[in-house]
C-alpha atoms as a PDB file:
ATOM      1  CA  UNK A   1      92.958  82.291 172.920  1.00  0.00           C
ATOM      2  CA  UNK A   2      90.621  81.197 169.803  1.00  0.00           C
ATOM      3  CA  UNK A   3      91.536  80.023 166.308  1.00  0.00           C
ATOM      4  CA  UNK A   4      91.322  81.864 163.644  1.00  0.00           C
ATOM      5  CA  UNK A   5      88.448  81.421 161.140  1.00  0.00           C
ATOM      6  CA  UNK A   6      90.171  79.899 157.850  1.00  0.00           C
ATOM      7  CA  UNK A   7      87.530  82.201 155.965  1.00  0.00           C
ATOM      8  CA  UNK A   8      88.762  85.309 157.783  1.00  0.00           C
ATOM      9  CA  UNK A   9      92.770  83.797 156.702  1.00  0.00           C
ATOM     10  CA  UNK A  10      92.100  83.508 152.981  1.00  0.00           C
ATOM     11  CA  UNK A  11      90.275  86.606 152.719  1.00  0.00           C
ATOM     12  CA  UNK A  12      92.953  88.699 154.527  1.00  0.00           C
ATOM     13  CA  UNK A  13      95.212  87.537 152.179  1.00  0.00           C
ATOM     14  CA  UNK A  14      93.083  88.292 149.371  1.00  0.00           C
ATOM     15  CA  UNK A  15      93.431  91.560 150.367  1.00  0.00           C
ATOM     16  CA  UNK A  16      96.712  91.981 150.838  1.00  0.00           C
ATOM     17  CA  UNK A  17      97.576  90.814 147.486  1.00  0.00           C
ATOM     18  CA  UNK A  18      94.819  92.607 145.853  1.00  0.00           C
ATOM     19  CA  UNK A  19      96.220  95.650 147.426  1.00  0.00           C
ATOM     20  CA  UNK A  20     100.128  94.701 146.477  1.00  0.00           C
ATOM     21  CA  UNK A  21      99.005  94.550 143.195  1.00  0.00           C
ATOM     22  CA  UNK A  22      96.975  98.100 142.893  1.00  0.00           C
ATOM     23  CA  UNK A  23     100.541  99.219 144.346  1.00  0.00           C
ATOM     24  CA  UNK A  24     102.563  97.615 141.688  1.00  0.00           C
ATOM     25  CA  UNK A  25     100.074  98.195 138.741  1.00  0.00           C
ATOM     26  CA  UNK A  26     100.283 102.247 139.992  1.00  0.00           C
ATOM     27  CA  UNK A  27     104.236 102.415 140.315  1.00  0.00           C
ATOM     28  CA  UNK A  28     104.656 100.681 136.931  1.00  0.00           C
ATOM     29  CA  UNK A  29     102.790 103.176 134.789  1.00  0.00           C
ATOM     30  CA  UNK A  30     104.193 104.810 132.091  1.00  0.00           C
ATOM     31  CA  UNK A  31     104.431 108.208 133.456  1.00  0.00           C
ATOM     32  CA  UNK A  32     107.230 109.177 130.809  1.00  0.00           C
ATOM     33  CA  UNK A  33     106.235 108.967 126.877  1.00  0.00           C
ATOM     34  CA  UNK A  34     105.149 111.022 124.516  1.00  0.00           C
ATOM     35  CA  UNK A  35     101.662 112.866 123.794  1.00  0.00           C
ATOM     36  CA  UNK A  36      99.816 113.664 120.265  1.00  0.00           C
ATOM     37  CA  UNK A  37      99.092 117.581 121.608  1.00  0.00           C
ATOM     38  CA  UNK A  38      96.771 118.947 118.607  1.00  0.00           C
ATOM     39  CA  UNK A  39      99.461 118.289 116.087  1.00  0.00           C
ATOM     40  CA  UNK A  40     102.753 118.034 117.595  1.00  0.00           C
ATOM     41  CA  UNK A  41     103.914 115.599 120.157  1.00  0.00           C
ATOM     42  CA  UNK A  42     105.217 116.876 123.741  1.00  0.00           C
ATOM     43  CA  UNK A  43     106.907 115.004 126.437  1.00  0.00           C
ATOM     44  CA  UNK A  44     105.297 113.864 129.103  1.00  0.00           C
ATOM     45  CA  UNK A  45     107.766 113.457 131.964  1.00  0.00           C
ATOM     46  CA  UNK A  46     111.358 112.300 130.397  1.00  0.00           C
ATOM     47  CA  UNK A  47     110.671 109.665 127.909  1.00  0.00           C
ATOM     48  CA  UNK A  48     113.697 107.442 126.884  1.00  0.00           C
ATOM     49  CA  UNK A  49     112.484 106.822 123.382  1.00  0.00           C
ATOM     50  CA  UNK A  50     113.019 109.520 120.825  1.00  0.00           C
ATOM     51  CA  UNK A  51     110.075 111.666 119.281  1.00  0.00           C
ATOM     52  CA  UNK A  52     107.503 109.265 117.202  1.00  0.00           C
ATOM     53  CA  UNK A  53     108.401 110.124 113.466  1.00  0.00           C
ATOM     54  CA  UNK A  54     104.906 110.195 112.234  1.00  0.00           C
ATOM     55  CA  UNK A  55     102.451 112.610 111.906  1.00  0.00           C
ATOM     56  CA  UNK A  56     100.062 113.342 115.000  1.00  0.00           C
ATOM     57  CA  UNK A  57      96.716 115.128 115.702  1.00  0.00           C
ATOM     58  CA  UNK A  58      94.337 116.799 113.158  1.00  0.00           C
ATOM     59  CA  UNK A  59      96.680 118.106 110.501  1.00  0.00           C
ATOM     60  CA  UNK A  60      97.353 114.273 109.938  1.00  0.00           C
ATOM     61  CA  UNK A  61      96.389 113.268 105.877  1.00  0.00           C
ATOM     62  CA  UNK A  62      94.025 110.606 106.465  1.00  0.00           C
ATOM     63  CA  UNK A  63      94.172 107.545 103.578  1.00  0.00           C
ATOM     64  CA  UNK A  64      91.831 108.475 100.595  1.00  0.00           C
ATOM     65  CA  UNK A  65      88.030 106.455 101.573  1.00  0.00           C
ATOM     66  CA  UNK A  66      87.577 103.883  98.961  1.00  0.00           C
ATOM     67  CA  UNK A  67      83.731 103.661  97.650  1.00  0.00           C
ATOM     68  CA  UNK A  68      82.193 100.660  97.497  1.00  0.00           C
ATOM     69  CA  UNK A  69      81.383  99.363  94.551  1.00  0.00           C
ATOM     70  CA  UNK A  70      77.730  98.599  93.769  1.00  0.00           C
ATOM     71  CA  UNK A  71      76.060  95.793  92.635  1.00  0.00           C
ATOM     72  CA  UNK A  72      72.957  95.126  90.408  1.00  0.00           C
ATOM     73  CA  UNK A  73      71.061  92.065  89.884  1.00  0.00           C
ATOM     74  CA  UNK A  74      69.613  90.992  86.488  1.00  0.00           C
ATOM     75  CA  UNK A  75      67.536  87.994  86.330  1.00  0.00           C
ATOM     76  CA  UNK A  76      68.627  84.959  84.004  1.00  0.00           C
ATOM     77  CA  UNK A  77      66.681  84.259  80.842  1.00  0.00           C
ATOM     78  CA  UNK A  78      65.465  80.761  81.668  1.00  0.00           C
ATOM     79  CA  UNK A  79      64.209  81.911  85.353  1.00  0.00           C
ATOM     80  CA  UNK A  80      62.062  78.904  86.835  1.00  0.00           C
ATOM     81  CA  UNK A  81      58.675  80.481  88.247  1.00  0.00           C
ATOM     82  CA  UNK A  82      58.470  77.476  90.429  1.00  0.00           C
ATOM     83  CA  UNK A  83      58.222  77.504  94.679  1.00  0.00           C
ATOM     84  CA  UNK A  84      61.468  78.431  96.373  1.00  0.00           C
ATOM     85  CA  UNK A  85      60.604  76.464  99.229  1.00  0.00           C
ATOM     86  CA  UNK A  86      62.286  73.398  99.842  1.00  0.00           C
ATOM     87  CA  UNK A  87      60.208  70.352 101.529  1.00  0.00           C
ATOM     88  CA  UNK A  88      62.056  68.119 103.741  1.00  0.00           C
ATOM     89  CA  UNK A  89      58.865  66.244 105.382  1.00  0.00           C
ATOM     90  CA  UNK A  90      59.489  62.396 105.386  1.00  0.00           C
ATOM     91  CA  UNK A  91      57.168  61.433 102.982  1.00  0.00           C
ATOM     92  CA  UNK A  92      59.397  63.746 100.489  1.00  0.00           C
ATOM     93  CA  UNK A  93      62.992  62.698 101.357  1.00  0.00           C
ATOM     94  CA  UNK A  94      63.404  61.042  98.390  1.00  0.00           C
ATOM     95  CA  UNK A  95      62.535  63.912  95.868  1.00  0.00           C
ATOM     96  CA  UNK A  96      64.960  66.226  97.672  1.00  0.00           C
ATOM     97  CA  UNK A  97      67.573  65.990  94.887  1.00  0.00           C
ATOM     98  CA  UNK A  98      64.905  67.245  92.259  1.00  0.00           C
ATOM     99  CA  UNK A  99      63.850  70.196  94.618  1.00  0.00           C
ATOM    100  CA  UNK A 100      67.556  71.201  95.035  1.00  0.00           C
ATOM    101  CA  UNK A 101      67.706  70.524  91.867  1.00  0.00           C
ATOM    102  CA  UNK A 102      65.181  73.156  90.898  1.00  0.00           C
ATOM    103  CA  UNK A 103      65.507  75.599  93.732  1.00  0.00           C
ATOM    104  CA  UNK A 104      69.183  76.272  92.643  1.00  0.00           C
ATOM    105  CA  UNK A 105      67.877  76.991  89.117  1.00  0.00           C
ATOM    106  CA  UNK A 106      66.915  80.538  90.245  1.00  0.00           C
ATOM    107  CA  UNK A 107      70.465  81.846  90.028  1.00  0.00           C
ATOM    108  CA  UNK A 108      71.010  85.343  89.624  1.00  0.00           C
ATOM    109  CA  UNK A 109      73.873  86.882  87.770  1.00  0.00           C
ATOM    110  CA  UNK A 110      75.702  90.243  89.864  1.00  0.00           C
ATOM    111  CA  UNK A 111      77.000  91.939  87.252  1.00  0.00           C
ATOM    112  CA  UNK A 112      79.391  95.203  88.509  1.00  0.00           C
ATOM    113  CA  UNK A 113      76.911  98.218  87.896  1.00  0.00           C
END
């Protein structure tokens, strides 16, 4: 008589739990609860908890949509026409702080419009 193949061992027994599982995972379902039916609930099955208390299905008052709020931008008075680009070659590492300095002069105020 042969040995069995260990990879024909582990995979039967991949199987077999894989299939224990799908049997526990299907007999575990929550056959009994309630259903939103249109717009009242029903049973389904013999639920143990008692009827949900709120509303259900399309005669349900949705929460009011809130609008959202624009915005406009206005331009500050002393707006710098200078480049917005920053440049961080080496030769220019050292007047970073100035071109910070400047490219965070072009603020904008967002006033609520």
């Amino acid at each position: 008589m042969t040995k069995p193949n260990p990879t024909t061992i582990v995979l039967s027994i991949l199987c077999i739990l894989l299939l224990a599982t799908t049997v526990v995972l299907f007999l575990r379902k929550d056959g009994d609860t309630w259903v939103c039916n249109g717009i009242e609930w029903v049973k389904h099955g013999n639920p143990s908890a008692l009827k949900p208390a709120q509303p259900c299905g399309e005669g349900v008052a949705t929460s009011p949509t809130i609008n959202p709020v624009k915005y406009t931008e206005f331009p500050i008075n002393n707006y710098s026409s200078s480049t917005t680009e920053i440049d961080i070659s080496y030769n220019n590492i050292k007047s970073l702080p100035s071109q910070i300095d400047r490219f965070t002069n072009l603020q904008v105020f967002i006033l609520k419009g």
